[in-house]
Every structure is written in structure tokens, then in C-alpha cells.
PDB file of N, CA and C in Angstrom:
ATOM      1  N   UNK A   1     135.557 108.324  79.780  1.00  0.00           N
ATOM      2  CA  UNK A   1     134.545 109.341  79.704  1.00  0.00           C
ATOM      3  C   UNK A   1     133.603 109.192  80.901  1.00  0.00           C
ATOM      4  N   UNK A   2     133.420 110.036  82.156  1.00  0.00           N
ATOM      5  CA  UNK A   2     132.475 110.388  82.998  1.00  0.00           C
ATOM      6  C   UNK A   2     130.757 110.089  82.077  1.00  0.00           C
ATOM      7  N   UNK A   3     130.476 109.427  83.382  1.00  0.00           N
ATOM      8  CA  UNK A   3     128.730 109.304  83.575  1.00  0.00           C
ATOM      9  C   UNK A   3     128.284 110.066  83.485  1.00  0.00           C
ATOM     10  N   UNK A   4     126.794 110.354  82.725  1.00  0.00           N
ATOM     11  CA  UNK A   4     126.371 111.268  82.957  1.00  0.00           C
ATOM     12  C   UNK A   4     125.706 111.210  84.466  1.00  0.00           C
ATOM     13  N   UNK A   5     125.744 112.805  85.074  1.00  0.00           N
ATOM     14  CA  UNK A   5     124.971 112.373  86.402  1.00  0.00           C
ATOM     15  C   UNK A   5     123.418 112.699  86.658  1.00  0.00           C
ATOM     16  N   UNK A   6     123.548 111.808  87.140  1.00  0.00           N
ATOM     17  CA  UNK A   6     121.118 111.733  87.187  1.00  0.00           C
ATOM     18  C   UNK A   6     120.887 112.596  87.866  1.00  0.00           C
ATOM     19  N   UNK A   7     119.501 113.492  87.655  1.00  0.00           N
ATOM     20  CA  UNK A   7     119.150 114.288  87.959  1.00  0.00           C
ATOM     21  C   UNK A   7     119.648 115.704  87.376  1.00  0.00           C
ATOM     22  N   UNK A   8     120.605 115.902  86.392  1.00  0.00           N
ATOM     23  CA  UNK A   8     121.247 116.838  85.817  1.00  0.00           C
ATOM     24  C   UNK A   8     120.872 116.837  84.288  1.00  0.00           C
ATOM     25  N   UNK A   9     120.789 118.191  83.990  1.00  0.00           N
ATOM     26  CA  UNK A   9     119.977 118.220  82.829  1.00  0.00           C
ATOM     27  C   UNK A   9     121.919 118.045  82.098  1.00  0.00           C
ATOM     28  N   UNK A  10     122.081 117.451  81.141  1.00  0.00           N
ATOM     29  CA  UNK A  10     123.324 117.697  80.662  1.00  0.00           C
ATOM     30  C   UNK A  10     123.536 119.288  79.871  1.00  0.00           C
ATOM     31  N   UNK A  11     122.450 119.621  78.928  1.00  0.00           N
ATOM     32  CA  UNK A  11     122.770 120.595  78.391  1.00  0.00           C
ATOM     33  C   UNK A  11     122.642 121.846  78.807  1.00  0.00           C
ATOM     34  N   UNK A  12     122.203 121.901  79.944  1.00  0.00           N
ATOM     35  CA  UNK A  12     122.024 123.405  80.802  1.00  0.00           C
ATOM     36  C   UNK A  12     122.717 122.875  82.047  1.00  0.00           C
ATOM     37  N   UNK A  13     122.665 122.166  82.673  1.00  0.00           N
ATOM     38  CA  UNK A  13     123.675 121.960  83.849  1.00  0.00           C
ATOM     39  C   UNK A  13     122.883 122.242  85.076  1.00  0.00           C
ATOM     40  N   UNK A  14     121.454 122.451  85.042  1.00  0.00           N
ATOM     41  CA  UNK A  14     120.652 122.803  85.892  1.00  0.00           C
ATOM     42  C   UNK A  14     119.938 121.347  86.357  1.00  0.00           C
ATOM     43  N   UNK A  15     119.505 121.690  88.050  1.00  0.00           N
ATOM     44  CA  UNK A  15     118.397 120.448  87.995  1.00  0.00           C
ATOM     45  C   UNK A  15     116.949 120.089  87.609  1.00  0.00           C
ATOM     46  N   UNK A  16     116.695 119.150  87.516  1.00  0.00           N
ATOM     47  CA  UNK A  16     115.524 118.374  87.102  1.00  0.00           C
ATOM     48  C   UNK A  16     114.597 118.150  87.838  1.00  0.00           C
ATOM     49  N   UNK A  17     113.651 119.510  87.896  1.00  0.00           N
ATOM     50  CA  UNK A  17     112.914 119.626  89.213  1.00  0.00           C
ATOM     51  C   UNK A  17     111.954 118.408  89.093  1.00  0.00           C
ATOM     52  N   UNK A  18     111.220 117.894  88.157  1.00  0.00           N
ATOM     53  CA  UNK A  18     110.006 117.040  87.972  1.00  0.00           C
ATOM     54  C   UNK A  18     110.557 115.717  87.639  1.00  0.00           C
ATOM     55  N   UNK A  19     111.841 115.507  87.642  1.00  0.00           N
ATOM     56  CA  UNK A  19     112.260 114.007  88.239  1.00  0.00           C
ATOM     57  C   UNK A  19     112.841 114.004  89.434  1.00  0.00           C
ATOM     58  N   UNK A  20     113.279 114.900  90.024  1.00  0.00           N
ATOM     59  CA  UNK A  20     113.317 114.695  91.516  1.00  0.00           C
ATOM     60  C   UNK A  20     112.434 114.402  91.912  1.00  0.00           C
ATOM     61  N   UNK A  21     111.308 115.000  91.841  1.00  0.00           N
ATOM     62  CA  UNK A  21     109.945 114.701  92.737  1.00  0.00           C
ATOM     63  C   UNK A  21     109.410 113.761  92.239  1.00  0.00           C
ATOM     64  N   UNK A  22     109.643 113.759  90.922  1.00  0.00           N
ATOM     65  CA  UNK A  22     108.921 111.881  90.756  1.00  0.00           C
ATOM     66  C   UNK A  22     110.024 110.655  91.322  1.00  0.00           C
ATOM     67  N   UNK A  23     110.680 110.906  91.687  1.00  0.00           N
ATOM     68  CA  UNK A  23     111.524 110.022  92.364  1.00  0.00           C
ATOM     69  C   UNK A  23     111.559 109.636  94.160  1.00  0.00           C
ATOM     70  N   UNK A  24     110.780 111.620  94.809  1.00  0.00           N
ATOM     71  CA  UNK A  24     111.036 111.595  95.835  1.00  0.00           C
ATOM     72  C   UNK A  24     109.465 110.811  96.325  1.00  0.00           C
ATOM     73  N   UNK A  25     108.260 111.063  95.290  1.00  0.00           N
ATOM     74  CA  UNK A  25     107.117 110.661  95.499  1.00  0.00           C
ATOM     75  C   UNK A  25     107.007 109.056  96.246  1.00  0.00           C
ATOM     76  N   UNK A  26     107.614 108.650  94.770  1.00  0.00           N
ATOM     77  CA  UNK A  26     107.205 106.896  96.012  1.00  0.00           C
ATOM     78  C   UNK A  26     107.916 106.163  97.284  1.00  0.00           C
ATOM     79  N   UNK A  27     109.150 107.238  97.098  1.00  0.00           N
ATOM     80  CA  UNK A  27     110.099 107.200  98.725  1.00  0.00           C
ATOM     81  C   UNK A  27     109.461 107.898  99.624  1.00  0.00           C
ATOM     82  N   UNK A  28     108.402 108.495  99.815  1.00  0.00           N
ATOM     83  CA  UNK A  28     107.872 109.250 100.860  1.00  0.00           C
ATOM     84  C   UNK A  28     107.137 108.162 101.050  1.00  0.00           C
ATOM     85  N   UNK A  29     106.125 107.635 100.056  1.00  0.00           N
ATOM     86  CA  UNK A  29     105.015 107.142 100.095  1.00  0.00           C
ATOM     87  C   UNK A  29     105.736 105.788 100.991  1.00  0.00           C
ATOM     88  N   UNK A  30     106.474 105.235 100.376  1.00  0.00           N
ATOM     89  CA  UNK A  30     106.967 104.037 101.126  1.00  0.00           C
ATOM     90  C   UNK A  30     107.522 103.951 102.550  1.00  0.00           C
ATOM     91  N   UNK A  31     107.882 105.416 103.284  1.00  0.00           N
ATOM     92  CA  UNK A  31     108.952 105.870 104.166  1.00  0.00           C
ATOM     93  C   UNK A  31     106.909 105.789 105.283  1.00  0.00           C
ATOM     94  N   UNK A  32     106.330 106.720 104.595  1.00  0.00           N
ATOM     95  CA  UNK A  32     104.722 106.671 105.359  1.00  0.00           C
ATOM     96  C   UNK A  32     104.057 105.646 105.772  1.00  0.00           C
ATOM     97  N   UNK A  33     104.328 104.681 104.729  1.00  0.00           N
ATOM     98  CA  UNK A  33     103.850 102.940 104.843  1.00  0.00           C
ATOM     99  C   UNK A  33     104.876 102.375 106.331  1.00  0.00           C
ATOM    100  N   UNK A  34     105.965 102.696 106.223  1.00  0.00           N
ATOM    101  CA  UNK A  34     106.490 102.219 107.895  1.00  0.00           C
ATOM    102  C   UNK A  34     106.304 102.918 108.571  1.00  0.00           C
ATOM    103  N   UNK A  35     105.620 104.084 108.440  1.00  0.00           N
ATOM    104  CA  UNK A  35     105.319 104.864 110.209  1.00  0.00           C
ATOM    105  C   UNK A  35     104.058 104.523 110.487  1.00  0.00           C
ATOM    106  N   UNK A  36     103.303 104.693 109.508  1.00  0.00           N
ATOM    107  CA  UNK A  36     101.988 104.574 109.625  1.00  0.00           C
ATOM    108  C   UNK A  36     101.616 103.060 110.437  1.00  0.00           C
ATOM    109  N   UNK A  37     102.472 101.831 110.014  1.00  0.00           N
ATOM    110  CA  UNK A  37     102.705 100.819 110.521  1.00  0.00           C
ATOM    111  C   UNK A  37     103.221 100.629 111.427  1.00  0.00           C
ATOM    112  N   UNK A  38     103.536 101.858 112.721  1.00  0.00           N
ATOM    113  CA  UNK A  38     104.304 101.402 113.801  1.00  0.00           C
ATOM    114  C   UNK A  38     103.671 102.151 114.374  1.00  0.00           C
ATOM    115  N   UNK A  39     102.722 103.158 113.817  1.00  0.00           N
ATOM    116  CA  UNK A  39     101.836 104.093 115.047  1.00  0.00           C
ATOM    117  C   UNK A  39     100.635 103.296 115.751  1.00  0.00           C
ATOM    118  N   UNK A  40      99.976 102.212 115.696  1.00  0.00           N
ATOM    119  CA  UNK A  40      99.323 101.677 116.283  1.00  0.00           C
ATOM    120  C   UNK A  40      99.650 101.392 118.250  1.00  0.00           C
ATOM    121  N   UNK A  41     100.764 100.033 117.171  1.00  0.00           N
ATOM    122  CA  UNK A  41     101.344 100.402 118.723  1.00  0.00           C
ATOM    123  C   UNK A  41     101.826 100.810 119.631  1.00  0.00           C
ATOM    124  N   UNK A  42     102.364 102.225 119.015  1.00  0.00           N
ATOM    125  CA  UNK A  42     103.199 103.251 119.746  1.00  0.00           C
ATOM    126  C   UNK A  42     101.690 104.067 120.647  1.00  0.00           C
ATOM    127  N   UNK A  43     100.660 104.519 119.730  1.00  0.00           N
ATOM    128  CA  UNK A  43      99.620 104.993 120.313  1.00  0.00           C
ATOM    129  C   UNK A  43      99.039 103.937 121.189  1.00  0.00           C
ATOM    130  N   UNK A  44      98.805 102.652 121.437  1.00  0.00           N
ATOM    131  CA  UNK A  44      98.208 101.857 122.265  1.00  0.00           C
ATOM    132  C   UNK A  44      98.830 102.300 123.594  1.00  0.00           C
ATOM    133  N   UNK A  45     100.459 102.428 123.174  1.00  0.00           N
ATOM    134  CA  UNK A  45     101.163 102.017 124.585  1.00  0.00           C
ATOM    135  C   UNK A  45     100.905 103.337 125.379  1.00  0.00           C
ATOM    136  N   UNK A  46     100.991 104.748 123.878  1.00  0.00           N
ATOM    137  CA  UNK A  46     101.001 105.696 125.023  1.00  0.00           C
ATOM    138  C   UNK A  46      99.462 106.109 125.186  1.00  0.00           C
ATOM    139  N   UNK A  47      98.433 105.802 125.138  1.00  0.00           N
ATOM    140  CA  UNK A  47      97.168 105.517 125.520  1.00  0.00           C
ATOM    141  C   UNK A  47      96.467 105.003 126.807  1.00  0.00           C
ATOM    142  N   UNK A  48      97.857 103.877 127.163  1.00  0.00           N
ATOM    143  CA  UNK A  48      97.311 103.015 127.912  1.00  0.00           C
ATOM    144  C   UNK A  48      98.033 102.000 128.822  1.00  0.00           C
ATOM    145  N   UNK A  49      99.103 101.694 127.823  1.00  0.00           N
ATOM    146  CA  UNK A  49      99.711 100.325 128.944  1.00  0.00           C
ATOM    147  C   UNK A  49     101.125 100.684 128.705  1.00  0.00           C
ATOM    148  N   UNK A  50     101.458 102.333 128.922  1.00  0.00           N
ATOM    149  CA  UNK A  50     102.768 102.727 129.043  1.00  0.00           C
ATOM    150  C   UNK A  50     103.650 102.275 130.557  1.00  0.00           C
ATOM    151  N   UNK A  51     103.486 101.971 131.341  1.00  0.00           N
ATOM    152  CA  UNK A  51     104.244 100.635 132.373  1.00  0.00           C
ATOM    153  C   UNK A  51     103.502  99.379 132.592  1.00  0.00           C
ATOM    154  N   UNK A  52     103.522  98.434 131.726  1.00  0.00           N
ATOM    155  CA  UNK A  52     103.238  97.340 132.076  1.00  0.00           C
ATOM    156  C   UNK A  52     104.015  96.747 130.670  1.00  0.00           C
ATOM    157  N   UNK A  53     103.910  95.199 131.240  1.00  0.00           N
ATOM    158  CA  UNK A  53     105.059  94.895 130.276  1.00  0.00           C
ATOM    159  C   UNK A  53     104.552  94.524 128.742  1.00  0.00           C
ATOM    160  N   UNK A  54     102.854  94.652 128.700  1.00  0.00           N
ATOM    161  CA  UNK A  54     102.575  94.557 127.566  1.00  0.00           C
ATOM    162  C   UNK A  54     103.052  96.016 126.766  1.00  0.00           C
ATOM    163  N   UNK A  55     102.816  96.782 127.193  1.00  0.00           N
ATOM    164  CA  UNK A  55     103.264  98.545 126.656  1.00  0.00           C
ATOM    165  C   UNK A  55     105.033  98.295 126.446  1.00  0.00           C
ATOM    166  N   UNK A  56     105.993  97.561 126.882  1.00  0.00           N
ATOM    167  CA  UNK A  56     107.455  97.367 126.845  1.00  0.00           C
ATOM    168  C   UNK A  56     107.713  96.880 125.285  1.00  0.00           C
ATOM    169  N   UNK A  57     106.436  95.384 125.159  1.00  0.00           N
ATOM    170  CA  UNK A  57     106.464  94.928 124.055  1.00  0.00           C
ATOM    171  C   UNK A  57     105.746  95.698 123.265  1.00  0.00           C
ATOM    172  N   UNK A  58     104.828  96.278 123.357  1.00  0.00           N
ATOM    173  CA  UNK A  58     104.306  96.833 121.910  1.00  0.00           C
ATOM    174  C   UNK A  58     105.254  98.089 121.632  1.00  0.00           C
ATOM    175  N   UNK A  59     106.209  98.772 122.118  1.00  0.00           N
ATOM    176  CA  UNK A  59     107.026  99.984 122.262  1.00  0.00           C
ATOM    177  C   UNK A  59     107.968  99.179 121.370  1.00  0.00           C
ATOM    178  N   UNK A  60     108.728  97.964 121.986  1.00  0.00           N
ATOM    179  CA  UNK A  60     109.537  96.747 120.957  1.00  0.00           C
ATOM    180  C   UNK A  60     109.067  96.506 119.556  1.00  0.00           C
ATOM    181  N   UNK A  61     107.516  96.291 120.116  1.00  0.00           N
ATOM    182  CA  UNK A  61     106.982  95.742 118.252  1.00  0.00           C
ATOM    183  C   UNK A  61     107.102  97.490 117.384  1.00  0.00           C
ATOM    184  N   UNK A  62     107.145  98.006 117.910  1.00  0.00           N
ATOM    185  CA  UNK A  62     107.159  99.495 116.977  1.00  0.00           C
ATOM    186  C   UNK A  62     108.527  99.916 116.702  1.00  0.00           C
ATOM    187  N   UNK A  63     109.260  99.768 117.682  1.00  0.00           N
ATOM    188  CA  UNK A  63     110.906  99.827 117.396  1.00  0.00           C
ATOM    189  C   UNK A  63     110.971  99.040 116.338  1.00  0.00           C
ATOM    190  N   UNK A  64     110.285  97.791 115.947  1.00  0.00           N
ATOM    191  CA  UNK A  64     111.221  96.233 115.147  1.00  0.00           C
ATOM    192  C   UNK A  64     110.339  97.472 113.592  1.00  0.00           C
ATOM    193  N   UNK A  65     109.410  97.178 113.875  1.00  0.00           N
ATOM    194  CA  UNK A  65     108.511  97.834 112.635  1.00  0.00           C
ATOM    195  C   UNK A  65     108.993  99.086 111.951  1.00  0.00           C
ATOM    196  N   UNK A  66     110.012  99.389 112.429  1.00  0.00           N
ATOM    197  CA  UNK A  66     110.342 101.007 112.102  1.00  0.00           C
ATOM    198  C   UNK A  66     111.944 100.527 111.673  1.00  0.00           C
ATOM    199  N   UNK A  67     112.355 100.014 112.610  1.00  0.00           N
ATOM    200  CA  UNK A  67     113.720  99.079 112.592  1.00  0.00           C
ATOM    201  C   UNK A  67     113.686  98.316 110.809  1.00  0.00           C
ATOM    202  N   UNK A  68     113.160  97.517 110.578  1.00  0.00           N
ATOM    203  CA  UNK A  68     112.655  96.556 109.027  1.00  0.00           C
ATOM    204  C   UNK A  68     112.185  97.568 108.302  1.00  0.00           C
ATOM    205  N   UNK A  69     111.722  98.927 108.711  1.00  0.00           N
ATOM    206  CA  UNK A  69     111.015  99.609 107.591  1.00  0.00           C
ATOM    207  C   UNK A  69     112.109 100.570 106.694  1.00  0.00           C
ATOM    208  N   UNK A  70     112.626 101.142 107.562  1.00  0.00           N
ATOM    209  CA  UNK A  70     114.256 101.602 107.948  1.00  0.00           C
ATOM    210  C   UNK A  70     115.330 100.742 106.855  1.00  0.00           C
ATOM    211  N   UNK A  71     115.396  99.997 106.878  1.00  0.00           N
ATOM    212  CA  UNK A  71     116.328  98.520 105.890  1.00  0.00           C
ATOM    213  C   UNK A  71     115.446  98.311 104.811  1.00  0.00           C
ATOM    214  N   UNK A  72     113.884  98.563 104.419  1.00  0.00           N
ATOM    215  CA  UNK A  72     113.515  98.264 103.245  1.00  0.00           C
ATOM    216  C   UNK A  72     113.307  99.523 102.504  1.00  0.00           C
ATOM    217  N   UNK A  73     113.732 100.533 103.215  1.00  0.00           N
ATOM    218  CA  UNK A  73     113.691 101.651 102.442  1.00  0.00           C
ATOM    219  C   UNK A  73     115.262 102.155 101.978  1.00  0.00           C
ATOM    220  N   UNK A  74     116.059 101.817 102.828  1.00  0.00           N
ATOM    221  CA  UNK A  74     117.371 101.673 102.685  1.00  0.00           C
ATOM    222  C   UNK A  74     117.951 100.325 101.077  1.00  0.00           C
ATOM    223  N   UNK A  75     117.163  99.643 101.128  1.00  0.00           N
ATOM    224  CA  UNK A  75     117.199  98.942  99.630  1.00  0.00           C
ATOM    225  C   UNK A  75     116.642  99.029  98.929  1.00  0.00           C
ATOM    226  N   UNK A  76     115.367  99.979  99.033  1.00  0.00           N
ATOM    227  CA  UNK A  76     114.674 100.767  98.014  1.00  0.00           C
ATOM    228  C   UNK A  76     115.753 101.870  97.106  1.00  0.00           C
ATOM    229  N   UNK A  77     116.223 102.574  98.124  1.00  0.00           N
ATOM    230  CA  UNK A  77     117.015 103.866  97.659  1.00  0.00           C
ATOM    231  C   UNK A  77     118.295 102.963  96.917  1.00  0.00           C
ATOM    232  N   UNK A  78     118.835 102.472  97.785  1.00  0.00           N
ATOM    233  CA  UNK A  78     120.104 101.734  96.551  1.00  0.00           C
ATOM    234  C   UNK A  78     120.047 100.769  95.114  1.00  0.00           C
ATOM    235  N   UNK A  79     118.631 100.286  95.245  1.00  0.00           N
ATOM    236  CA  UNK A  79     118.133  99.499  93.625  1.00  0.00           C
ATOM    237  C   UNK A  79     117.950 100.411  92.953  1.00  0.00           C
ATOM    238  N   UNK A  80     117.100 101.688  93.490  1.00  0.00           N
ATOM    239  CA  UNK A  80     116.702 102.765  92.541  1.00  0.00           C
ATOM    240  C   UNK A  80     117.838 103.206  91.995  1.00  0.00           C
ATOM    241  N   UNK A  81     119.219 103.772  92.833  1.00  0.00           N
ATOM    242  CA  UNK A  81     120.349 104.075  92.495  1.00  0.00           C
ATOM    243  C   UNK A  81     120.920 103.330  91.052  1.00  0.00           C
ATOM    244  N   UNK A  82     121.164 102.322  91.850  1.00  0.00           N
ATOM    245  CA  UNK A  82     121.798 101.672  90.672  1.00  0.00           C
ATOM    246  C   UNK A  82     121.011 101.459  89.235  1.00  0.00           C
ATOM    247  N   UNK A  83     119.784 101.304  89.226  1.00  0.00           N
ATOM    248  CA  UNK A  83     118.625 101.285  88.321  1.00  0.00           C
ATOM    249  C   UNK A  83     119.179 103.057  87.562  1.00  0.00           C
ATOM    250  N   UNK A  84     119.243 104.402  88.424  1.00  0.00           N
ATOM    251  CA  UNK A  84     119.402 105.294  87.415  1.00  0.00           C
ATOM    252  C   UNK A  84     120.708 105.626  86.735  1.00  0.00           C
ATOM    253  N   UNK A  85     122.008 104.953  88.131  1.00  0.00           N
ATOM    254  CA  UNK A  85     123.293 104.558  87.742  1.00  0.00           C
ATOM    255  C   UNK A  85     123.439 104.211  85.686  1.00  0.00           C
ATOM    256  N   UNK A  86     122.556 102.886  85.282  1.00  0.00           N
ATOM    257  CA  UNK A  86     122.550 102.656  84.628  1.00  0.00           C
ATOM    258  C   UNK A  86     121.718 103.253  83.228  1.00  0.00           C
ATOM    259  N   UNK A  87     121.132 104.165  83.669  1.00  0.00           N
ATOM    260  CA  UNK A  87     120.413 104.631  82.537  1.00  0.00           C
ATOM    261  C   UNK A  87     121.682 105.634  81.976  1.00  0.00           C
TER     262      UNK A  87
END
């Protein structure tokens, strides 16, 4: 016997507008938490020390920050998965 599938209402076959969005809510929120965390030094560099090699590294530290944010949101989405997998 097939899963039921998440996000599907079973008895109308329609979607589930107000658990999508409660689902999409704290993946935004978390997806904002790594940009918001890499705009510092992206704005420093382009502010200011866009050729010099401190502006190379802070362009690096914003790549890595976005890079790790990227992979913890990427195991956000697959725990959640499997978390509704199982309901």
C-alpha cells in the first residue's frame, strides 16, 4: 500500500496551502540567516577593499559563509523530509 503523500489533502486530492507555508516559513527564515551572514563582507569588499588582498579574503569569507549555509540548509530540507516521510 502507497504512502500517503505530504502536502496532499488525501480526501480531495488538492494541496495544503497553510502547510506549505508553514513549512516554507522557517526555510526562508533559515536560507535569510546565511545571506544576511555573508553580506557584511561582501558589502565591505564592495565598499572598499575590492583589489587588495584583504577584499580577495573577505569575498572568500562570504563565498565559505554562503558555501556552509548552502549544506545546512540542504540538511535542514532532508531531516524535515524524512521527519514528514514518516508521519
Amino acid at each position: 500500500m502507497p504512502s500517503p503523500r505530504p502536502f496532499i489533502d488525501p480526501a480531495t486530492g488538492e494541496l495544503e496551502t497553510a502547510r506549505i507555508i508553514s513549512e516554507a516559513v522557517p526555510l526562508a527564515k533559515l536560507i535569510g540567516v546565511c545571506v544576511t551572514g555573508s553580506l557584511p563582507p561582501y558589502a565591505i569588499v564592495f565598499f572598499g577593499s575590492e583589489s587588495s588582498a584583504l577584499g580577495a579574503l573577505l569575498a572568500l569569507l562570504g563565498d565559505f559563509i554562503l558555501a556552509v549555509g548552502a549544506g545546512v540548509v540542504l540538511m535542514y530540507v532532508i531531516a524535515r523530509g524524512i521527519q514528514l516521510a514518516g508521519e
